[in-house]
N, C-alpha and C. Protein backbone atom coordinates (compact mmCIF):
# COMPACT_ATOMS: atom_id res chain seq x y z
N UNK A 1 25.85 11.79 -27.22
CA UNK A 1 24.96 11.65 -26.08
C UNK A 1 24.23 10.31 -26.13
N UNK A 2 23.77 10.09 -27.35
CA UNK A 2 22.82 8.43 -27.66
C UNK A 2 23.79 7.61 -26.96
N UNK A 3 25.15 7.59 -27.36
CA UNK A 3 25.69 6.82 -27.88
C UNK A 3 26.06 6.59 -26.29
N UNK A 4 26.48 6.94 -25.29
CA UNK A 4 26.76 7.07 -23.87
C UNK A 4 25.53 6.24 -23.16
N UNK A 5 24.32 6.69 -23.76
CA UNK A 5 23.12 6.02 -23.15
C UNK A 5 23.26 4.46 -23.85
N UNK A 6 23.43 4.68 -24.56
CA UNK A 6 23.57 2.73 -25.19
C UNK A 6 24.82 2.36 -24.55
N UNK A 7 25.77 2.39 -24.46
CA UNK A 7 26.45 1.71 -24.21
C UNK A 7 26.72 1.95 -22.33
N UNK A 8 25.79 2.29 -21.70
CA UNK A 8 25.49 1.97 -20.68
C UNK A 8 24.43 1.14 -20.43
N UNK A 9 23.57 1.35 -21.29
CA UNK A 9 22.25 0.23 -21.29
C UNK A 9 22.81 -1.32 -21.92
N UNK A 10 23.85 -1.51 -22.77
CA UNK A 10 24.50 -2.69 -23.37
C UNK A 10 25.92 -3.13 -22.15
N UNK A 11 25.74 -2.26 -20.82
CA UNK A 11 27.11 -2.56 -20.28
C UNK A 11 26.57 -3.29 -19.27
N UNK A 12 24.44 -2.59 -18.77
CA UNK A 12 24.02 -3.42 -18.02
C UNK A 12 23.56 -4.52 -18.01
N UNK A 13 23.11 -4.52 -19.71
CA UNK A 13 22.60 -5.79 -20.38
C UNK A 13 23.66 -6.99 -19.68
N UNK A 14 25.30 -6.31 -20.57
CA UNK A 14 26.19 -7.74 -20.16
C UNK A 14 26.54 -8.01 -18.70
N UNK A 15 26.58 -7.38 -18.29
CA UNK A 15 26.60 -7.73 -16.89
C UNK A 15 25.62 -8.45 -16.29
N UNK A 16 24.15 -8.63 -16.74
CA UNK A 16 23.49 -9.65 -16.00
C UNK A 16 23.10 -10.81 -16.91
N UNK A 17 23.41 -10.86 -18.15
CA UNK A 17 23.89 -11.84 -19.16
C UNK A 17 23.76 -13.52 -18.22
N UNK A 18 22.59 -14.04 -18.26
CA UNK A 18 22.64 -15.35 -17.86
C UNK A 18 23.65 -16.33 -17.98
N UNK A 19 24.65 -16.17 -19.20
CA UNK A 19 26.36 -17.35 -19.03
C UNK A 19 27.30 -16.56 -18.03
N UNK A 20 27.03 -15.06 -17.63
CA UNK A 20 27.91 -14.72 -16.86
C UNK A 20 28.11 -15.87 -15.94
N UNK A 21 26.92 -16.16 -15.06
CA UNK A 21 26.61 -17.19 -14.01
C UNK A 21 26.41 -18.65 -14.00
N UNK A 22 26.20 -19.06 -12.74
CA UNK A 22 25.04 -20.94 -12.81
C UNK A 22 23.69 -20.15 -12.88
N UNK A 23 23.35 -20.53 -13.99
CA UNK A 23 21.54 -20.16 -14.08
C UNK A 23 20.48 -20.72 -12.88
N UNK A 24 20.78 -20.28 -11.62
CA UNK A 24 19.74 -20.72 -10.66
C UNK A 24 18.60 -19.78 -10.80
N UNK A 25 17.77 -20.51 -9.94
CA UNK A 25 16.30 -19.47 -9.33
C UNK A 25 17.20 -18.21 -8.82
N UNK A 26 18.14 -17.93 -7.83
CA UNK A 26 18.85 -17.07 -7.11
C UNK A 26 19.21 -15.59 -8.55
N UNK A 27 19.53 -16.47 -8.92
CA UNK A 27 20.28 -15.70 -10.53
C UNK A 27 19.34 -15.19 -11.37
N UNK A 28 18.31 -16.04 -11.95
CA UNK A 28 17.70 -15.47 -12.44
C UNK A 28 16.79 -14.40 -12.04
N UNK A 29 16.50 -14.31 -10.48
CA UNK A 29 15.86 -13.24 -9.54
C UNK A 29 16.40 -12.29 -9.86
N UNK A 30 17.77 -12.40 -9.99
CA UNK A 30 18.74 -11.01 -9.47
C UNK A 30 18.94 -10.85 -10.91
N UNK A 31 18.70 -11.35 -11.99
CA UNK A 31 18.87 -10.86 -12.90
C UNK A 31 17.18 -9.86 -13.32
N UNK A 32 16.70 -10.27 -13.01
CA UNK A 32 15.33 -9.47 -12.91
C UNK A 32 15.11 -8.13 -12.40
N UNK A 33 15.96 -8.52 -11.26
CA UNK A 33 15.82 -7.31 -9.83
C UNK A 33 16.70 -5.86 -10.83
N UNK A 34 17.74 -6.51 -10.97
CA UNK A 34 18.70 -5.99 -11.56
C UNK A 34 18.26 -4.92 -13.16
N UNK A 35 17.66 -6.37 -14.12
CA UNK A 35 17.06 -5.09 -15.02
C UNK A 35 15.65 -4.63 -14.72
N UNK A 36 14.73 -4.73 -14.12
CA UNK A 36 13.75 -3.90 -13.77
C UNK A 36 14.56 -2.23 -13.12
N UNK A 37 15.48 -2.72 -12.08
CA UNK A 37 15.83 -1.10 -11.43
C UNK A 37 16.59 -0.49 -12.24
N UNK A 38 17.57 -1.17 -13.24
CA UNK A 38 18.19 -0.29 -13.96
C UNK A 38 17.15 0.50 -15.60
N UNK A 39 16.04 -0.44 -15.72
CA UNK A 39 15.11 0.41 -16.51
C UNK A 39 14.47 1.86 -16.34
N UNK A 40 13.80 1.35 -15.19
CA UNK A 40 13.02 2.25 -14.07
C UNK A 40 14.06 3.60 -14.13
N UNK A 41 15.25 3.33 -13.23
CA UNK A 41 16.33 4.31 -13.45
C UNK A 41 16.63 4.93 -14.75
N UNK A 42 16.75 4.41 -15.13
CA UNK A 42 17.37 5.14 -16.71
C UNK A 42 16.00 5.84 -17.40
N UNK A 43 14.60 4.82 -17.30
CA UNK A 43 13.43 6.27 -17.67
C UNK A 43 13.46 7.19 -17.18
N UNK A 44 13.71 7.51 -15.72
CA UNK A 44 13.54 8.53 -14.73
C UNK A 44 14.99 9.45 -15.34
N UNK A 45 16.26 8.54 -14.97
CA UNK A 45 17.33 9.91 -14.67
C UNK A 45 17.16 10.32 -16.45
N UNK A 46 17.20 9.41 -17.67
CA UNK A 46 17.61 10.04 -18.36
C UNK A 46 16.78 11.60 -18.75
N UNK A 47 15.08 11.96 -18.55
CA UNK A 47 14.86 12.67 -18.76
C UNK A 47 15.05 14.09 -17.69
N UNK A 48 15.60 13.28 -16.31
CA UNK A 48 15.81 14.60 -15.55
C UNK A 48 17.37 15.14 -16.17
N UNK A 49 18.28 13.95 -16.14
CA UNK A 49 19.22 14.74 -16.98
C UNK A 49 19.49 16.14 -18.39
N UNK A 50 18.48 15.71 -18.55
CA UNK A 50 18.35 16.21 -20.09
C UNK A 50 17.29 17.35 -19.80
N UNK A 51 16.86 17.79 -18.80
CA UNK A 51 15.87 18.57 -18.16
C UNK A 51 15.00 18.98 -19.03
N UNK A 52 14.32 17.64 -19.33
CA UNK A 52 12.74 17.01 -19.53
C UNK A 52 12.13 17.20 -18.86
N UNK A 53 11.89 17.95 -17.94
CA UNK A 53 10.67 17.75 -16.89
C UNK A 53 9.48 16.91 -17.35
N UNK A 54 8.69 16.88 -18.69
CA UNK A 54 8.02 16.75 -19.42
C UNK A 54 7.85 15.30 -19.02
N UNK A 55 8.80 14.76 -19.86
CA UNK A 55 9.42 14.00 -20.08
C UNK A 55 9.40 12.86 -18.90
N UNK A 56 10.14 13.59 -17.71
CA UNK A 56 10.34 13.24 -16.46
C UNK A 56 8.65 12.80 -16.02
N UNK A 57 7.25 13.71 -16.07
CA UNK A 57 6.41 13.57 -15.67
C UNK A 57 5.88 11.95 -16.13
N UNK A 58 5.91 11.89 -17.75
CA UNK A 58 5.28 10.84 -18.55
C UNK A 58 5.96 9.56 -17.65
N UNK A 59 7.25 9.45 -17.38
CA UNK A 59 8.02 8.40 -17.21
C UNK A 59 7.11 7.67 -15.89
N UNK A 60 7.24 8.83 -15.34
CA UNK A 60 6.60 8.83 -13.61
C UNK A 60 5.04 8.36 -14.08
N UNK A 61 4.21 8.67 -14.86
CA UNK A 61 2.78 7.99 -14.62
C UNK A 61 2.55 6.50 -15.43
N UNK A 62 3.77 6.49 -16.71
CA UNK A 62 3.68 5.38 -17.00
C UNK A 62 4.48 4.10 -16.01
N UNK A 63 5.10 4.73 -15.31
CA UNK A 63 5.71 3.39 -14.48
C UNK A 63 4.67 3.20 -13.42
N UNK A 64 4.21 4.52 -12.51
CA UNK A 64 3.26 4.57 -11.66
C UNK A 64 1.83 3.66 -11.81
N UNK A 65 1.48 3.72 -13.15
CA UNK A 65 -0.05 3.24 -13.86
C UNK A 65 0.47 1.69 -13.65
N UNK A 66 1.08 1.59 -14.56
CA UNK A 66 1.60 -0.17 -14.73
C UNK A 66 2.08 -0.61 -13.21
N UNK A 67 2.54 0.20 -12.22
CA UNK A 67 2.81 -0.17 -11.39
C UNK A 67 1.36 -1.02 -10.28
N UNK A 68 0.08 0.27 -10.67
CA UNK A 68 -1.32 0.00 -9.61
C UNK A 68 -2.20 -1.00 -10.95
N UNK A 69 -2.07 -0.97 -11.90
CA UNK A 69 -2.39 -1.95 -12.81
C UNK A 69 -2.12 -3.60 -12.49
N UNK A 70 -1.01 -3.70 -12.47
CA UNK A 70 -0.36 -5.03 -11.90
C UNK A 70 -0.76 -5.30 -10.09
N UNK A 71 -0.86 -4.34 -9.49
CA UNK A 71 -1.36 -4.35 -8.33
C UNK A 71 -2.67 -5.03 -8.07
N UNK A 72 -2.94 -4.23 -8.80
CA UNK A 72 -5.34 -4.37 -9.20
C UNK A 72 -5.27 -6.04 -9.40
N UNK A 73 -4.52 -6.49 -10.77
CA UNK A 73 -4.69 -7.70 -11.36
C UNK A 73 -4.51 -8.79 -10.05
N UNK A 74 -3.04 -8.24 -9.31
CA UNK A 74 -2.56 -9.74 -8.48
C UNK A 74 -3.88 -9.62 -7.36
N UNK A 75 -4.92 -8.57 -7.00
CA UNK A 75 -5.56 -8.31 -5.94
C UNK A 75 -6.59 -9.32 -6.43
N UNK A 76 -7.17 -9.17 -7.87
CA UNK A 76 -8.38 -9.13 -8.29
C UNK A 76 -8.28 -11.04 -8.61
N UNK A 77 -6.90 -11.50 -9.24
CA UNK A 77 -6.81 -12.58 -9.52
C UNK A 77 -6.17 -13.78 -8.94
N UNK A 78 -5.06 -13.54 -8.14
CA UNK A 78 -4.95 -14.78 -6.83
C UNK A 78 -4.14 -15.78 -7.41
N UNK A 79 -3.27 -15.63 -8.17
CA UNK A 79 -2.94 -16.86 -9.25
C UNK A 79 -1.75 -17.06 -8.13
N UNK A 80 -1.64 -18.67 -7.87
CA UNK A 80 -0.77 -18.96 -7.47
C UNK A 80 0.87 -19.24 -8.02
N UNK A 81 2.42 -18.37 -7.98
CA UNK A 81 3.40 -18.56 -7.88
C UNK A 81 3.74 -19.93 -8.67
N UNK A 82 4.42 -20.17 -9.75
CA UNK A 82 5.28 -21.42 -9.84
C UNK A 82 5.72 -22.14 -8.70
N UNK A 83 6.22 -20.88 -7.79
CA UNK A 83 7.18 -21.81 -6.67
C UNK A 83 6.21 -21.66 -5.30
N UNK A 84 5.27 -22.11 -5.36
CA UNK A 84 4.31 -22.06 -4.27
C UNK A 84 4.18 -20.96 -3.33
N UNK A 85 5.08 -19.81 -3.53
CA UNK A 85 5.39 -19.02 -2.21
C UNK A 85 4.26 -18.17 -1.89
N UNK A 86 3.31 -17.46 -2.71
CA UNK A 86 2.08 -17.23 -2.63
C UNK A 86 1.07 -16.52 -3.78
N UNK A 87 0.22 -15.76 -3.55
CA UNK A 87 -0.93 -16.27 -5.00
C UNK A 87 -0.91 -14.70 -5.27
N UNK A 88 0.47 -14.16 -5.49
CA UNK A 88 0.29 -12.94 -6.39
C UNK A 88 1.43 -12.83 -7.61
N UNK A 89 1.07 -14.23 -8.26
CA UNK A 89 1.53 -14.36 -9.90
C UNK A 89 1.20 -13.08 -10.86
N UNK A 90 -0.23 -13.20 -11.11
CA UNK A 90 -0.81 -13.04 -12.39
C UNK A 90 -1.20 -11.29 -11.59
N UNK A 91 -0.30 -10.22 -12.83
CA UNK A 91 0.37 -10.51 -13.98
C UNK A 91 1.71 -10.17 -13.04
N UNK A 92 2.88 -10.05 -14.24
CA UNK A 92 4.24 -9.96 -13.29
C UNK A 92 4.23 -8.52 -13.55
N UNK A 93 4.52 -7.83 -12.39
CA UNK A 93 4.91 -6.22 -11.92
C UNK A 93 6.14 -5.77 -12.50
N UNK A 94 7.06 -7.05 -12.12
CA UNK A 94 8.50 -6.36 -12.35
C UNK A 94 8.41 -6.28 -14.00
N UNK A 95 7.60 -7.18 -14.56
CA UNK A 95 7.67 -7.39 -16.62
C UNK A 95 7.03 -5.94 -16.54
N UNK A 96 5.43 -5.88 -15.96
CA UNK A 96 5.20 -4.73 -16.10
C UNK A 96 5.74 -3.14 -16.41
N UNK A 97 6.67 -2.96 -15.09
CA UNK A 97 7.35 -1.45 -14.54
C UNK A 97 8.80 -2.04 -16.00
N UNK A 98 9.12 -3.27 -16.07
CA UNK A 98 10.50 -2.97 -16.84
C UNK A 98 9.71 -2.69 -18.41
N UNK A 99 8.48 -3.11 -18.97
CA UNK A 99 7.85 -2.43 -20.30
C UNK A 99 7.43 -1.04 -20.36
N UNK A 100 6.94 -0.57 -19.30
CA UNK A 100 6.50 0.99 -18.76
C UNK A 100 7.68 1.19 -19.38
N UNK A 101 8.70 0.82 -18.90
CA UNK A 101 9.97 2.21 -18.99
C UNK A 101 10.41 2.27 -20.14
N UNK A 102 10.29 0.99 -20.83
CA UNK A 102 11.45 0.30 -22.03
C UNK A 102 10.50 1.40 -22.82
N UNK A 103 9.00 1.16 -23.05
CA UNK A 103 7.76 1.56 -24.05
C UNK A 103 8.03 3.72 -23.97
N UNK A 104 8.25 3.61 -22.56
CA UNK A 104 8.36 5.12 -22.44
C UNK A 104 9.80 6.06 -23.06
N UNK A 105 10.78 5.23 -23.33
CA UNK A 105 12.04 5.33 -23.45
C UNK A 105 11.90 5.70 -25.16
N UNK A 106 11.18 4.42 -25.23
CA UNK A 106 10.85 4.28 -26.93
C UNK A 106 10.51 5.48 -27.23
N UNK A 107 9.25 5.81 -27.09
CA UNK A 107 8.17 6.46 -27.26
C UNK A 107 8.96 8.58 -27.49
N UNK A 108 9.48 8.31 -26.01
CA UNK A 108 9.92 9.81 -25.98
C UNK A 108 11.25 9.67 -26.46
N UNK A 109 12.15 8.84 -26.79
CA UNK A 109 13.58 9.10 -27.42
C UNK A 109 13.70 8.89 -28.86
N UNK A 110 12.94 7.68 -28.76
CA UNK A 110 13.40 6.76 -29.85
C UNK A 110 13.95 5.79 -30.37
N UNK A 111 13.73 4.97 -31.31
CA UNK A 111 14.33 3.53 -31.24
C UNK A 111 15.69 2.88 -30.87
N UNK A 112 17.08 4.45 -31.01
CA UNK A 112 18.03 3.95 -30.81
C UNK A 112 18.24 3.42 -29.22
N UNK A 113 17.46 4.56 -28.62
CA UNK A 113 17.56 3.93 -26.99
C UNK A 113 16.23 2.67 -26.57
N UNK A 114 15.28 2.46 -27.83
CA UNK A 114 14.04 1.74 -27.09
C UNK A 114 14.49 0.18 -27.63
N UNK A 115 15.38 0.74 -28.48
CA UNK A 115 15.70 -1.22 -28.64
C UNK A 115 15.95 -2.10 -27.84
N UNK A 116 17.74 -1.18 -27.21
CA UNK A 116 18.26 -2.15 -25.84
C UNK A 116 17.29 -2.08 -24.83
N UNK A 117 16.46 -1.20 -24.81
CA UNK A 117 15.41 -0.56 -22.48
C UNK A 117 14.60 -2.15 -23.56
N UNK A 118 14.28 -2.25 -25.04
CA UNK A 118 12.93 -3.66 -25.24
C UNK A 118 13.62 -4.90 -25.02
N UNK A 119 15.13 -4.99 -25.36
CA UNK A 119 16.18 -5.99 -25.07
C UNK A 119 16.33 -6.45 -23.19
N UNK A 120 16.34 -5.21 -22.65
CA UNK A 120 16.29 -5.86 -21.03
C UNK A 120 14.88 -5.84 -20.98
N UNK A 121 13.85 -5.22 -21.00
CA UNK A 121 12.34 -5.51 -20.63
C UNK A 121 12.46 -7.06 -20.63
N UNK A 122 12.78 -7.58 -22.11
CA UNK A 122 12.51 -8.31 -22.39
C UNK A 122 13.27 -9.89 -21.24
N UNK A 123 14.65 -9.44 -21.55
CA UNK A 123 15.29 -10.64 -20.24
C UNK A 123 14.79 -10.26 -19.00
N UNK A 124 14.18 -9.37 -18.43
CA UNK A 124 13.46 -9.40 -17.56
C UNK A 124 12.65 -10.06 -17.21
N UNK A 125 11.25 -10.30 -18.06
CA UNK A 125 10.67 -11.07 -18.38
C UNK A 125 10.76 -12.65 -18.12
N UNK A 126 11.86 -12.50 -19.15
CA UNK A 126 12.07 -14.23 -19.22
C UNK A 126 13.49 -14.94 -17.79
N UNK A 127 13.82 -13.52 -16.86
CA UNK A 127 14.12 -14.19 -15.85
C UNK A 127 13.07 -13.90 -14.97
N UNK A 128 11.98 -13.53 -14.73
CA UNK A 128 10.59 -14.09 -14.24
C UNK A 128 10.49 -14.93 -13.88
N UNK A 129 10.00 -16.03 -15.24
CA UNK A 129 9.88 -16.79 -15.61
C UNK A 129 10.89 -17.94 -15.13
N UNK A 130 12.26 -17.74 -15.38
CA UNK A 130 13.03 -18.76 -15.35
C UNK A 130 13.05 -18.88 -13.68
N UNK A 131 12.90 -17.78 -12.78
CA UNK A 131 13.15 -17.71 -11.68
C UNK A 131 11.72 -18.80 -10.83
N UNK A 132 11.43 -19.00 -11.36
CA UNK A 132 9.91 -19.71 -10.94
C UNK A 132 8.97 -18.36 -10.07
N UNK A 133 8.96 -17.35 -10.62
CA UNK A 133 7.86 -16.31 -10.08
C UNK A 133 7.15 -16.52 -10.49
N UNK A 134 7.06 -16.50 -11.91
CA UNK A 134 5.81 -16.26 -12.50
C UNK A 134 5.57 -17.50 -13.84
N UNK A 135 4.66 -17.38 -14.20
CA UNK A 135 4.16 -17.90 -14.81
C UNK A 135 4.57 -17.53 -16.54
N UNK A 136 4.74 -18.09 -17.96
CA UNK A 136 4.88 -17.84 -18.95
C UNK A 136 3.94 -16.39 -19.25
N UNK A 137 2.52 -16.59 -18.65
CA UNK A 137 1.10 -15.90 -18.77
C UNK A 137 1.00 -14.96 -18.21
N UNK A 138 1.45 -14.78 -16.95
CA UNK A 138 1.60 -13.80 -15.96
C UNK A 138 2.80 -12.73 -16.36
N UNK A 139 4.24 -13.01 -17.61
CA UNK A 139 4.86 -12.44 -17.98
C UNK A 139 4.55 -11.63 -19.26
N UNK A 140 3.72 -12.34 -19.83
CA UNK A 140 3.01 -11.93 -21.79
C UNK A 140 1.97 -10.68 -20.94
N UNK A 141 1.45 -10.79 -19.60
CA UNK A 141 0.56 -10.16 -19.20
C UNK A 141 0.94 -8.30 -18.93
N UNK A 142 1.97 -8.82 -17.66
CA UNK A 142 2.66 -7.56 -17.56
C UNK A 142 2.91 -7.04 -18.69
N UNK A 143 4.39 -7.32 -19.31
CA UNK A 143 4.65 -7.25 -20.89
C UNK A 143 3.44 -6.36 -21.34
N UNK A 144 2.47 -6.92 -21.69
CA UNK A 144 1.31 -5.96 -22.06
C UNK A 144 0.64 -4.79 -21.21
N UNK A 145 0.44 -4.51 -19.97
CA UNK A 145 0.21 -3.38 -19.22
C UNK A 145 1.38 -2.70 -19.11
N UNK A 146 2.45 -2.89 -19.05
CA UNK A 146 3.79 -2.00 -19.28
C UNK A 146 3.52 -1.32 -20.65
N UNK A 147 3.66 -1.63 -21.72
CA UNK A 147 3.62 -1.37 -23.18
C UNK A 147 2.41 -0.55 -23.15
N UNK A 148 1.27 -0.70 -22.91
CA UNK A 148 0.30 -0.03 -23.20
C UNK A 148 -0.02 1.31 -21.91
N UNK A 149 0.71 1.04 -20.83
CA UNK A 149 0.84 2.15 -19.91
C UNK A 149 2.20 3.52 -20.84
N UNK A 150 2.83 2.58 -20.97
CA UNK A 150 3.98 3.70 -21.47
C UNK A 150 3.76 4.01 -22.90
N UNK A 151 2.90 3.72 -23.78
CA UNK A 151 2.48 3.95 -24.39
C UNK A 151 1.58 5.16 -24.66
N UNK A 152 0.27 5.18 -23.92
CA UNK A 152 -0.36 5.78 -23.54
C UNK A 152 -0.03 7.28 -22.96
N UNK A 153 1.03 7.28 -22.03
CA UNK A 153 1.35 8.44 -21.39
C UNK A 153 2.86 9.15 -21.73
N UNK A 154 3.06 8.81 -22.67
CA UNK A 154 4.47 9.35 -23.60
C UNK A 154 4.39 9.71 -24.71
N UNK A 155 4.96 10.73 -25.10
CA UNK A 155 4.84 11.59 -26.20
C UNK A 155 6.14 11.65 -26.51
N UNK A 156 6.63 12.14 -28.10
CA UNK A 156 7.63 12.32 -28.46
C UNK A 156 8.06 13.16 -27.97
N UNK A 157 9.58 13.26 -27.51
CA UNK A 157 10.37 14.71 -27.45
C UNK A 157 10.16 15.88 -28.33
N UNK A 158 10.24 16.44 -27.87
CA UNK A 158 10.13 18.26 -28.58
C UNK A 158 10.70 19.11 -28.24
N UNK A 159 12.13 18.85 -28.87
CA UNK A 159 13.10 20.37 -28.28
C UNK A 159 12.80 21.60 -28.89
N UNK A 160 11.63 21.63 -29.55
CA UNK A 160 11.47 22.93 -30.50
C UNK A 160 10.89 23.78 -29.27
N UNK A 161 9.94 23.16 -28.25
CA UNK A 161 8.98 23.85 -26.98
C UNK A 161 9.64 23.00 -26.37
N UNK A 162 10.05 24.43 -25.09
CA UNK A 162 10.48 23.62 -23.70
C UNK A 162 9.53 24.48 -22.59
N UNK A 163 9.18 23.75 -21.95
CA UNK A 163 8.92 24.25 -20.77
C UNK A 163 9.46 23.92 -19.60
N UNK A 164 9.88 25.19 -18.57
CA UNK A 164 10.68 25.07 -17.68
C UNK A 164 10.22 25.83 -16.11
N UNK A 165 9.78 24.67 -15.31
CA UNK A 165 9.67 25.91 -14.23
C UNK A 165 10.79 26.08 -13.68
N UNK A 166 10.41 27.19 -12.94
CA UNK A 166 11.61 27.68 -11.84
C UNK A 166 10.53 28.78 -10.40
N UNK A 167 11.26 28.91 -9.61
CA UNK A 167 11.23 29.05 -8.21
C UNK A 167 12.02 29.91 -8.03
N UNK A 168 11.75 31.22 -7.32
CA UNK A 168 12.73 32.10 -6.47
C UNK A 168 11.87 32.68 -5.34
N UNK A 169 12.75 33.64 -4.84
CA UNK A 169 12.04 34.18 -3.47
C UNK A 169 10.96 34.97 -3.75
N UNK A 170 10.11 35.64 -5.09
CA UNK A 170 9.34 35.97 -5.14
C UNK A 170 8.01 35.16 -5.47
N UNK A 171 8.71 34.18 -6.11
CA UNK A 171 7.31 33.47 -6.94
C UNK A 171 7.50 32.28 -7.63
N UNK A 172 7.11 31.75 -8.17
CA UNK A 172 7.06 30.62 -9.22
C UNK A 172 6.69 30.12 -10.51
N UNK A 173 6.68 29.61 -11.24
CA UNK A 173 6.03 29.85 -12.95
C UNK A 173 6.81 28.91 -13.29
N UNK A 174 6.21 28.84 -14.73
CA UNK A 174 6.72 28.18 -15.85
C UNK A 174 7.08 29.12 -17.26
N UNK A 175 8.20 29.17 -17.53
CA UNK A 175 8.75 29.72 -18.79
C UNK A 175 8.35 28.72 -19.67
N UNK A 176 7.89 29.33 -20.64
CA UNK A 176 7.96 28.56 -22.56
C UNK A 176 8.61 29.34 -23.28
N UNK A 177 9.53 28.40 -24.20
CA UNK A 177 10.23 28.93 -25.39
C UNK A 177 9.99 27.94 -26.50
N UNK A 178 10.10 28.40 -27.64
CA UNK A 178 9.96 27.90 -28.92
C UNK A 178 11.31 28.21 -29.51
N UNK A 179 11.44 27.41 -30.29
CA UNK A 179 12.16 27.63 -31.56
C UNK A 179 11.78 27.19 -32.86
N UNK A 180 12.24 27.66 -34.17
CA UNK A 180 11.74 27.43 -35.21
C UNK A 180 12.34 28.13 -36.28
């Protein structure tokens, strides 16, 4: 099962691999665009797959937090763009939401999956940067409200307790089971 999740996370890595291409602004965008949604995605589906709900919730407030975090900052601080286009640099959102996920991935799986989600966070980041969005500062920034959002709101897995709701025509609840 790890092993399916890595080598989909190492298939998206190479595929947006900066020698694939000409390293433009264009490229390095889309290399951004590219691993921010496939982070985001993979926090989200992998724990609905695995019917985490739990799991599923943490993913959702750590991307959500880092998401109005980075919001607050570009409101509160005005930093103008490398490429003049306008003054919501500081900090970068997309570094942000791609550390949320990478930090949350970590956090609730574990290192074998939080290495590669810290490996794209990370070229994320630095196609930011290369893309003229943001700033070196504005990327170390996000970077840090991602990490400390997904941090914060992720807990280790625990298949020993699951909790599971469910829904029928009478009613609704949550089942708990243990094992041990």
């Amino acid at each position: 099962m790890k092993f399916r999740y890595l080598l989909l996370t190492f298939t998206l890595a190479w595929s947006v691999h900066p020698g694939a291409r000409a390293a433009s602004d264009d490229t390095w965008k889309d290399i951004s665009n590219v691993g921010v949604v496939s982070l985001i995605g993979t926090a989200l589906i992998m724990p609905a797959t695995r019917e985490d709900w739990e799991g599923l919730g943490q993913a959702a407030y750590s991307i959500g937090s880092a998401t109005a975090a980075a919001q607050i900052g570009k409101a509160l601080v005005h930093e103008e763009r490398p490429n003049n286009k306008d003054n919501n640099s500081f900090p970068s959102g997309h570094t942000a939401n791609a550390f949320a996920s990478a930090t949350t991935l970590h956090r609730r799986y574990g290192w074998e999956i939080g290495l590669p989600a810290y490996a794209m966070a990370t070229l994320t980041g630095v196609a930011r940067e290369r893309a003229r969005e943001h700033h070196w500062y504005d990327v170390v920034a996000g970077a840090a409200i991602g990490g400390v959002s997904g941090w914060f709101f992720t807990d280790a897995f625990n298949d020993k307790v699951r909790l599971t709701p469910w829904v029928d025509s009478t009613g609704a609840g949550v089942a708990v089971s243990m094992r041990w």
